[in-house]
Protein backbone atom coordinates (compact mmCIF):
# COMPACT_ATOMS: atom_id res chain seq x y z
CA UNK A 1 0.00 0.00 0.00
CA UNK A 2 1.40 3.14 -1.18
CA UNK A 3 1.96 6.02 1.49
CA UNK A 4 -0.87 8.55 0.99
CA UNK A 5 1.85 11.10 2.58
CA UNK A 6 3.16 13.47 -0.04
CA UNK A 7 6.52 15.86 0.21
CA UNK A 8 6.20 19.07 0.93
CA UNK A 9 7.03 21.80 -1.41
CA UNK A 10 9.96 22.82 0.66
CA UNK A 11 11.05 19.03 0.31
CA UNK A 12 10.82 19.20 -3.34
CA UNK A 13 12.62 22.01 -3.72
CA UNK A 14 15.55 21.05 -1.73
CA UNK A 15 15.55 17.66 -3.50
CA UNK A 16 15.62 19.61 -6.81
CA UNK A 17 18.00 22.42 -5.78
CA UNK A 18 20.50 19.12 -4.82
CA UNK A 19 19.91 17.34 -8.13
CA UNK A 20 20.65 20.95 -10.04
CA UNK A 21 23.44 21.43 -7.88
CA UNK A 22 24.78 17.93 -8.56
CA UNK A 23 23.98 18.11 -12.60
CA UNK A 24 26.48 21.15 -12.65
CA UNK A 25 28.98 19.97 -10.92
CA UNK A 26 29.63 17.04 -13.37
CA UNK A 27 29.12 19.63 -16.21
CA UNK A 28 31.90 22.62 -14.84
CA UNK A 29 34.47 21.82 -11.85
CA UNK A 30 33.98 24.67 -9.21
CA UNK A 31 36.48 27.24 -9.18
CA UNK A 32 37.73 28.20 -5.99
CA UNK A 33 39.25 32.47 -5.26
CA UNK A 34 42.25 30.42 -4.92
CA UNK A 35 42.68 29.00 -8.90
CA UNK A 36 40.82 31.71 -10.42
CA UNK A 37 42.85 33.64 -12.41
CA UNK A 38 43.69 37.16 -11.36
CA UNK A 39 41.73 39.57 -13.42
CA UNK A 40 43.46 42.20 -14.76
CA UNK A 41 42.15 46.09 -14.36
CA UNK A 42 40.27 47.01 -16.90
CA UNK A 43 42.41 50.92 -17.41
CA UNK A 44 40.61 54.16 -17.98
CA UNK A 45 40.78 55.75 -21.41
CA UNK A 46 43.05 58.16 -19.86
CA UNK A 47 45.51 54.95 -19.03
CA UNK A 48 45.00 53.54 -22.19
CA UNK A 49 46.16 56.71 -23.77
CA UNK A 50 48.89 57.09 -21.60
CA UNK A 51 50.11 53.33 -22.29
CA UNK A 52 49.98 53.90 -26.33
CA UNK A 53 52.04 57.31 -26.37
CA UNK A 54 54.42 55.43 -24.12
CA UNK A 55 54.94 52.44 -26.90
CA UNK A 56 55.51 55.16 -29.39
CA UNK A 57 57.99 56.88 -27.45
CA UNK A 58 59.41 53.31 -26.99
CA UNK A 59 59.59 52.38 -30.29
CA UNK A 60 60.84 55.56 -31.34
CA UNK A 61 64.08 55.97 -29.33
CA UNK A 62 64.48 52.01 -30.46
CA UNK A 63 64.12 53.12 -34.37
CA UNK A 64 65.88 56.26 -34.10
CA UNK A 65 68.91 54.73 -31.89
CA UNK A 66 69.27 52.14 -34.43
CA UNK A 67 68.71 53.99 -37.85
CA UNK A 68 68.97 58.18 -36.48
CA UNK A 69 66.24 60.28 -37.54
CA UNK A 70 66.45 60.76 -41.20
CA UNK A 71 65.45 56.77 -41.76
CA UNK A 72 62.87 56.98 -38.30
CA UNK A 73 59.63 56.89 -40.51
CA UNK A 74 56.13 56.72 -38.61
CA UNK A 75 55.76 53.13 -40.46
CA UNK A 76 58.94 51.99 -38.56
CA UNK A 77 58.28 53.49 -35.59
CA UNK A 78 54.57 51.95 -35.57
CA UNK A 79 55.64 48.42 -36.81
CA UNK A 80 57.82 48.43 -33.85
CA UNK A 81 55.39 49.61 -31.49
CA UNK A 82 52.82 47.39 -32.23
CA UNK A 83 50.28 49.76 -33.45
CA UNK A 84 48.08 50.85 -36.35
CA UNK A 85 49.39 54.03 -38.59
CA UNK A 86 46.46 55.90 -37.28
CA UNK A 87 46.86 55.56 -34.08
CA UNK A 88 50.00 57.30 -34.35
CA UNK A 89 48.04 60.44 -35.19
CA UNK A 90 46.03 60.34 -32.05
CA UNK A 91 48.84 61.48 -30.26
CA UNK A 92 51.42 63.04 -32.72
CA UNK A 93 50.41 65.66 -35.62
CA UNK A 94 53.35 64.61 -37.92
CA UNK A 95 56.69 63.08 -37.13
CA UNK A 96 58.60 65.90 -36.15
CA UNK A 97 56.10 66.64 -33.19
CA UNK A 98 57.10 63.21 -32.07
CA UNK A 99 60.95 64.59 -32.57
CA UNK A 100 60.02 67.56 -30.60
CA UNK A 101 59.36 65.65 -27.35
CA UNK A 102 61.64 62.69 -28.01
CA UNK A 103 64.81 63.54 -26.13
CA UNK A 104 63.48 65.49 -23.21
CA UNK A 105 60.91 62.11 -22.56
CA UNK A 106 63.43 59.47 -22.37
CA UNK A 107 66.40 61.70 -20.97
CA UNK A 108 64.12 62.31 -17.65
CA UNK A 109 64.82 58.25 -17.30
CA UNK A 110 68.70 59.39 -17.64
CA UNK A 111 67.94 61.65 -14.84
CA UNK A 112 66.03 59.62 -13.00
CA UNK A 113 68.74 56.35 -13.48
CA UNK A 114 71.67 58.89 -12.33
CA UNK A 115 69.87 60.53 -9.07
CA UNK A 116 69.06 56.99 -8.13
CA UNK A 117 73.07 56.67 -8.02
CA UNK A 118 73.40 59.22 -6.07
CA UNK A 119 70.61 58.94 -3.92
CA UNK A 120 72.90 57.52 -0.82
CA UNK A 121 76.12 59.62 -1.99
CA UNK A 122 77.74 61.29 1.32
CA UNK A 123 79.19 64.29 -0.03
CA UNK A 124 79.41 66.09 -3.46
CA UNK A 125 83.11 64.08 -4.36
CA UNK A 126 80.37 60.81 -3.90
CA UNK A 127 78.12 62.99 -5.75
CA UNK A 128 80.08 63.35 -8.47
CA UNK A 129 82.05 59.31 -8.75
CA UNK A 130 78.79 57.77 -8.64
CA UNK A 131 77.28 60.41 -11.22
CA UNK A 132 79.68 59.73 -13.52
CA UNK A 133 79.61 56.37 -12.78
CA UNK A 134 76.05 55.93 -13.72
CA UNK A 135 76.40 58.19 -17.04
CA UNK A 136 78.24 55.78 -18.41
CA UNK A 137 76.48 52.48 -17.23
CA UNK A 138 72.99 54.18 -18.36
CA UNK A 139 74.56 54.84 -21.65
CA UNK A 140 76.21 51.18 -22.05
CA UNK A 141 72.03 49.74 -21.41
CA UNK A 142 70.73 52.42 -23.73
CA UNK A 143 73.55 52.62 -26.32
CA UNK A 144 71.01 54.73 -28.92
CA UNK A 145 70.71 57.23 -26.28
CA UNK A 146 73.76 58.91 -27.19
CA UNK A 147 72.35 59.03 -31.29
CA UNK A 148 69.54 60.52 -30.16
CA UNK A 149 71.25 63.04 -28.76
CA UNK A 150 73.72 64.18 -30.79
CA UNK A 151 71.68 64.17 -33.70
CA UNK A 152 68.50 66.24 -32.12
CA UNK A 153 70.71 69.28 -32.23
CA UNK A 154 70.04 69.49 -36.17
CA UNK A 155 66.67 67.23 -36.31
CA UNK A 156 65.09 69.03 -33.56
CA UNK A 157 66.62 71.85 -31.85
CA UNK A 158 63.89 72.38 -29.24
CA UNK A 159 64.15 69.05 -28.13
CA UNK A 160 67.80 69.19 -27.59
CA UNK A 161 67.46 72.99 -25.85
CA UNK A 162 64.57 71.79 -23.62
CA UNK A 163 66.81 68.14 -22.67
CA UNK A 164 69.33 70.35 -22.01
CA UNK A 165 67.72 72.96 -19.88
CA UNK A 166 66.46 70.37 -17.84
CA UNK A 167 69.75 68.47 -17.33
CA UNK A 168 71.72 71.26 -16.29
CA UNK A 169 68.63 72.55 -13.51
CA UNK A 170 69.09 69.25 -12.32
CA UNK A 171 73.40 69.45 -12.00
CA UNK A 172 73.11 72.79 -10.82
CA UNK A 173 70.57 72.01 -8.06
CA UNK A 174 73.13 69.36 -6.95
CA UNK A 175 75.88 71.42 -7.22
CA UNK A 176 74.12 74.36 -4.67
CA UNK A 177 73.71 72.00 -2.15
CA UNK A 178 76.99 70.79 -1.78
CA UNK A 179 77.63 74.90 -2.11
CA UNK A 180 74.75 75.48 0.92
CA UNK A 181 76.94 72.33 3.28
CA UNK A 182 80.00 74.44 2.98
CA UNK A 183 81.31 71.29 0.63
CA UNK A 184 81.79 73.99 -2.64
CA UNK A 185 83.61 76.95 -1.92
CA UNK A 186 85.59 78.01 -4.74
CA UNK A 187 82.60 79.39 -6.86
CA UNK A 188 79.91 81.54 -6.55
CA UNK A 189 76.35 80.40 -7.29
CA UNK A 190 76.57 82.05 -10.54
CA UNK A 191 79.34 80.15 -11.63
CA UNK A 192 77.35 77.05 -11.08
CA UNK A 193 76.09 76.68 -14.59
CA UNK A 194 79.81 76.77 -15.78
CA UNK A 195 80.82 74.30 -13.71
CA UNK A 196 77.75 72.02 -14.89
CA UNK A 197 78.71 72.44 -18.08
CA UNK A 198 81.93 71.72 -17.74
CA UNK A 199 81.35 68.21 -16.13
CA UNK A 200 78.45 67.45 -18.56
CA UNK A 201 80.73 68.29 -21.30
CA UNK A 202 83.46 66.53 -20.26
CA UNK A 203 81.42 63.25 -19.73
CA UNK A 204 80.30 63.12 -23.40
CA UNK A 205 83.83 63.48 -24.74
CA UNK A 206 85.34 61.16 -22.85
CA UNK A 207 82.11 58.47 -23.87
CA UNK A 208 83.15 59.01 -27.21
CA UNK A 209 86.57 58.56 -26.85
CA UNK A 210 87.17 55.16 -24.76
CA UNK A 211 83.35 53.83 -24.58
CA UNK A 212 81.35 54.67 -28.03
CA UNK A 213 81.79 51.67 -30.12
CA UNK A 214 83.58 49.20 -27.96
CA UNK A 215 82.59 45.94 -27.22
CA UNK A 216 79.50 44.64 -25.18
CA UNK A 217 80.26 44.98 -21.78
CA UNK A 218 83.54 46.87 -21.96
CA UNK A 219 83.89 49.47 -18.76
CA UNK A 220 85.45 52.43 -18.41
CA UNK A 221 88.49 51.98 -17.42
CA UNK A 222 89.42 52.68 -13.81
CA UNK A 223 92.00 55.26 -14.28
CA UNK A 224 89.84 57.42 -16.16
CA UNK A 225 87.50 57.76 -13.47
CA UNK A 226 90.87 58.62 -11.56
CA UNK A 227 91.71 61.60 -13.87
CA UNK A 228 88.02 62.68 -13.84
CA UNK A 229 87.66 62.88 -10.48
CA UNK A 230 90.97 64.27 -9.39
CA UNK A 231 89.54 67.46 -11.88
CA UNK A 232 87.15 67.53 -9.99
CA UNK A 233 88.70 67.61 -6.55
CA UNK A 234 91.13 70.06 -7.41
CA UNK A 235 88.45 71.83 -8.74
CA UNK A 236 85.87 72.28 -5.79
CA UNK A 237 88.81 73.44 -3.42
């Protein structure tokens, strides 16, 4: 005799919910916080615009390192960045706007690289080792740094006024506070911007003459850091 006592709805449910429940897990395995993959965050449209002038900075300094500016054409530069010719003009009017910021963008990160090196320096002869130190290691990782360079004087002589200008704000601000601990006293603040000049001057010479071209991982050699620094020495007394 069949039982005349019938499950409740709540019963049915649960039995239901359990088979559902059951059904999908033999269809997808659960994923657990622990295995799901971290999602990435999805960037604003000012990010995203950030992130594509950044590849075509990138890609330029690559191009023009490697082949200087006459051969740096926007189909280079955007082959090597990874992007679509219009994009390009998104951000840049022609390619001599993107010549007109090139240098002053990517020699902040030589600024940046060298006051890292200094960053723990004890006085301004620490200053000034580990300065020129770091000139010449940043150079030896970014060996079309120095093209770009020397070749924005004649492709784009704002760029190379503006990288300048900034370099030497950043040398003499050094230099005055070695002048304000009593560490420089042979020259007046005024003659700060000589003496930066001087130094930065000197440091491109002597890249040309025993670095620019030599083999991959050749180092300056010891004694010319000697020289350097007893100029420098004598100097500052």
């Amino acid at each position: 005799m069949k039982s005349s006592v019938r499950p409740s709805a709540s019963d049915a449910a649960a039995k239901g919910a359990k088979r559902g429940t059951t059904s999908a897990a033999r269809k997808v395995a659960p994923e657990t916080a622990k295995d799901a993959p971290p999602r990435r965050k999805r960037l604003t449209r000012a990010e995203l615009a950030g992130e594509s002038r950044e590849k075509i900075f990138e890609a330029a300094a690559a191009v023009v390192g490697e082949h200087g500016y006459a051969d740096a054409s926007i189909s280079k530069i955007t082959e090597k960045a990874g992007i679509a010719q219009g994009t390009f003009y998104l951000y840049f009017a022609s390619r001599q706007a993107l010549f007109d910021e090139l240098l002053p963008h990517i020699g902040q990160d030589m600024i940046t690289y060298i006051g890292h090196a200094i960053h723990n320096a004890n006085n301004v002869y620490e200053v000034e080792e580990k300065g020129f130190r770091a000139f010449f290691a940043y150079l030896q990782q970014s060996p079309g740094f120095f093209q770009i360079l020397n070749q924005a004087e004649t492709w784009s002589p704002k760029a190379h006024a503006r990288h300048l200008k900034l370099l030497t704000q950043h040398y003499v601000a050094s230099l005055k506070r070695s002048v304000d601990r009593g560490e420089v006293k042979a020259f007046d603040e005024k003659e700060l911007e000589v003496m930066a000049y001087v130094f930065m001057g000197a440091r491109s010479y002597l890249y040309m003459r025993y670095l620019k071209g030599a083999k991959s991982g050749a180092k300056l050699p010891q004694w010319v850091v000697n020289a350097y620094m007893k100029l420098v020495r004598d100097g500052f007394r």
